[in-house]
Protein backbone atom coordinates (compact mmCIF):
# COMPACT_ATOMS: atom_id res chain seq x y z
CA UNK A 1 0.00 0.00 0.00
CA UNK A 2 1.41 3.35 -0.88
CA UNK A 3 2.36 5.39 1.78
CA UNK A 4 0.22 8.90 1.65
CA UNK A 5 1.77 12.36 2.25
CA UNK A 6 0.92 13.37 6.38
CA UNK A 7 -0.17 9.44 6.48
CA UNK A 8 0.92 9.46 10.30
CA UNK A 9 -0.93 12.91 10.73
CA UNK A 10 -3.86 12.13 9.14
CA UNK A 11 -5.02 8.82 10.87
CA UNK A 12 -4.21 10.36 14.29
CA UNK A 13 -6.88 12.51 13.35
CA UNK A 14 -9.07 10.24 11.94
CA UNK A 15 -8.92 8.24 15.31
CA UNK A 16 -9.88 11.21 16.70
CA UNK A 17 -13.25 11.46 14.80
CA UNK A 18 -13.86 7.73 15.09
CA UNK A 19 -13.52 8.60 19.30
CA UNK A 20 -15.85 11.60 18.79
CA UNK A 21 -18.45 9.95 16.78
CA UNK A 22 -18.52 6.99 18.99
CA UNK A 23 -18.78 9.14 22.07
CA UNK A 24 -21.01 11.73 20.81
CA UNK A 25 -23.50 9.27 18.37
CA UNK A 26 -25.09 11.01 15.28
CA UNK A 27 -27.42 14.15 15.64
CA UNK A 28 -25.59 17.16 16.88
CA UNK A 29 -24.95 20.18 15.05
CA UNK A 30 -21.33 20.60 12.93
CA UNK A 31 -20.61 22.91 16.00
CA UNK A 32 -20.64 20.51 18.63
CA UNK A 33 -18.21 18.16 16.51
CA UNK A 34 -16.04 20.62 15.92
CA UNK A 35 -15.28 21.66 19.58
CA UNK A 36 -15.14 17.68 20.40
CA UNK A 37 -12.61 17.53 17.49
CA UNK A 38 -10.54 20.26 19.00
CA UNK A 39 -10.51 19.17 22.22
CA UNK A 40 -9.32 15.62 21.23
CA UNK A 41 -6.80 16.98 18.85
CA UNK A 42 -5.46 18.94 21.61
CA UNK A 43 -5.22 16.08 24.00
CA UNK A 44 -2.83 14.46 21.25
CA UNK A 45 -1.03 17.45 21.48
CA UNK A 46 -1.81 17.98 17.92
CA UNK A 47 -1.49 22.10 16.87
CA UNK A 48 -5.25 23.05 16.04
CA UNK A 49 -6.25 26.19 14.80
CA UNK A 50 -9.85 27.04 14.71
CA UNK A 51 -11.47 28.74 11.71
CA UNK A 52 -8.32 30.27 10.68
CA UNK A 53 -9.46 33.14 7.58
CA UNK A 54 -7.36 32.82 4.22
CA UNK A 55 -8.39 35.09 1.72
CA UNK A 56 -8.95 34.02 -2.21
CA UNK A 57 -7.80 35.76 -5.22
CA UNK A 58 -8.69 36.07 -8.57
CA UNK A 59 -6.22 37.80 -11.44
CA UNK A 60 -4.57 38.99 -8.44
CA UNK A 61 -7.18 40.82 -6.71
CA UNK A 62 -8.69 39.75 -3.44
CA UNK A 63 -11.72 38.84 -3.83
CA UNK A 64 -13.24 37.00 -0.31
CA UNK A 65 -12.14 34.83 2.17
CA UNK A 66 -12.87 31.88 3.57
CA UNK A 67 -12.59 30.37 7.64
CA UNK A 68 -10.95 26.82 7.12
CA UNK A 69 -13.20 24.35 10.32
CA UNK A 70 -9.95 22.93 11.45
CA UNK A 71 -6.16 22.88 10.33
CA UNK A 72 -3.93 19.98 12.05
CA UNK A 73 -0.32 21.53 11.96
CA UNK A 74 -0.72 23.71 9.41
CA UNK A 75 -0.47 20.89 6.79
CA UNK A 76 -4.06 19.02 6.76
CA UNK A 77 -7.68 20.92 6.48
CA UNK A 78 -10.19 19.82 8.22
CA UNK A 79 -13.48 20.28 6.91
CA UNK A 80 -16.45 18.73 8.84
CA UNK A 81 -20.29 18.42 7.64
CA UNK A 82 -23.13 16.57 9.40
CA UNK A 83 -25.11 15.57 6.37
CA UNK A 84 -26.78 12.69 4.47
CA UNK A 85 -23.52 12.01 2.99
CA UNK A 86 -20.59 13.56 0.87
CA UNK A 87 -20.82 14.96 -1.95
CA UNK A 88 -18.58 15.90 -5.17
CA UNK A 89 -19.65 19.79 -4.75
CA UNK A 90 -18.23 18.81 -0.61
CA UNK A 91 -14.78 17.50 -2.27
CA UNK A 92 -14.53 20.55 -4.93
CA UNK A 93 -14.78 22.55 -1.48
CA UNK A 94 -12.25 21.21 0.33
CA UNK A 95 -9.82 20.99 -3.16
CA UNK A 96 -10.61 24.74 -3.42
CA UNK A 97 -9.99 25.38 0.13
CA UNK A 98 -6.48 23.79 -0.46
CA UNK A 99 -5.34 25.32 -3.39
CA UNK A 100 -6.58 29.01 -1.35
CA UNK A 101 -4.52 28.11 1.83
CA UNK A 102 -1.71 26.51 -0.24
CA UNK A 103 -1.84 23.52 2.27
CA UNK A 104 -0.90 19.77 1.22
CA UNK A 105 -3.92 17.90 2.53
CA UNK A 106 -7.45 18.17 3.43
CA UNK A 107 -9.97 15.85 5.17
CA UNK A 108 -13.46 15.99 4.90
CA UNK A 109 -15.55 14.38 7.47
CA UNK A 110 -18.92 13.19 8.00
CA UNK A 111 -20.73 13.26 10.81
CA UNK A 112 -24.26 12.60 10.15
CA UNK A 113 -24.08 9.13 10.85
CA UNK A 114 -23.23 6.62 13.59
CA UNK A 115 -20.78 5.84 10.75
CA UNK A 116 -17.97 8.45 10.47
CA UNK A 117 -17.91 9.45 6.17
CA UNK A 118 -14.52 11.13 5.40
CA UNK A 119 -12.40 11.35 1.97
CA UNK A 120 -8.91 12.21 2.23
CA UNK A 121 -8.03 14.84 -0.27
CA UNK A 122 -4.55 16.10 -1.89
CA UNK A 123 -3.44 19.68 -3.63
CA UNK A 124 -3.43 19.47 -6.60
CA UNK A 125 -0.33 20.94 -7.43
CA UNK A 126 1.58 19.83 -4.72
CA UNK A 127 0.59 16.30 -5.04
CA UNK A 128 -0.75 15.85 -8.44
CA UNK A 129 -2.57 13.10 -9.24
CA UNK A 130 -1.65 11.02 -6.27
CA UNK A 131 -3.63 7.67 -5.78
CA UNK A 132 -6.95 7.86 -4.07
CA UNK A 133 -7.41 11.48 -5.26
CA UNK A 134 -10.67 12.49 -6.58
CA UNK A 135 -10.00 13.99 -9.85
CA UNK A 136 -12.37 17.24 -9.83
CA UNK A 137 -15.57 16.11 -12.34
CA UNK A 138 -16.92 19.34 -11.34
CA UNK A 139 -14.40 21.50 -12.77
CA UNK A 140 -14.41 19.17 -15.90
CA UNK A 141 -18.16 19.77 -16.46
CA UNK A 142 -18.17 23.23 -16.20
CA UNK A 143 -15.45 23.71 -18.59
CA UNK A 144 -17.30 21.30 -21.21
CA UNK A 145 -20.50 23.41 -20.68
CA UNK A 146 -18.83 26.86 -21.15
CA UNK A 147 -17.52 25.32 -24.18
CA UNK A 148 -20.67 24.71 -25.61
CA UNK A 149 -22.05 27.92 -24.78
């Protein structure tokens, strides 16, 4: 099995979530997560920052911002969702998220169920297509429908 770039970093966290979901069940509000996460993470003594703003440019001109849920280290984003279950428009989030913050690795967790949903998710550019990835369909289907208009 190929070893994955912040492999060791990653599945501490993800033990973390699998000890938050099991204590805390399914039901609560992203919120609630969140703070479990971050206490957890800090009981690793993992660096957490919470909802840390990185602002997002276009043609060189700021043009928003966005507050990241979680970032382990400052090498993984964490982005948590209590939902049905993922999505591709959840995974285009997080890939946009990385490429904004310029960080390696992003995790997206699940947890609207008594079954903890997460994808692990790489830069693009610093990582290209590493195994696992999600390749971004949405980006591919926009660009074939601005073609044809």
């Amino acid at each position: 099995m190929p070893e994955f770039p912040h492999s060791e970093l990653t599945s501490l966290i993800l033990k973390c979530c699998f000890e938050v979901v099991n204590e805390l069940g399914a039901g609560f509000l992203e919120s609630v997560y969140k703070n479990a996460l971050f206490l957890a993470l800090q009981q690793k003594e993992i660096l957490i920052e919470v909802e840390k703003p990185f602002e997002v440019y276009f043609r060189g001109q700021k043009i928003g911002f966005y507050k990241a849920d979680l970032i382990a280290q400052g090498t993984v984003i964490i982005e948590l969702k209590c939902c049905k279950c993922l999505l591709p428009e959840h995974q285009a989030q997080v890939i946009n998220y990385l490429k904004a913050a310029n960080v390696p690795v992003g995790l997206l967790v699940n947890f609207g169920h008594r079954n903890l949903e997460y994808k692990r998710l790489h830069h693009p550019l610093i990582y290209p297509a590493a195994e696992g990835d999600l390749t971004n369909p949405v980006e591919k289907s926009e660009v074939a429908s601005a073609q044809n208009s």
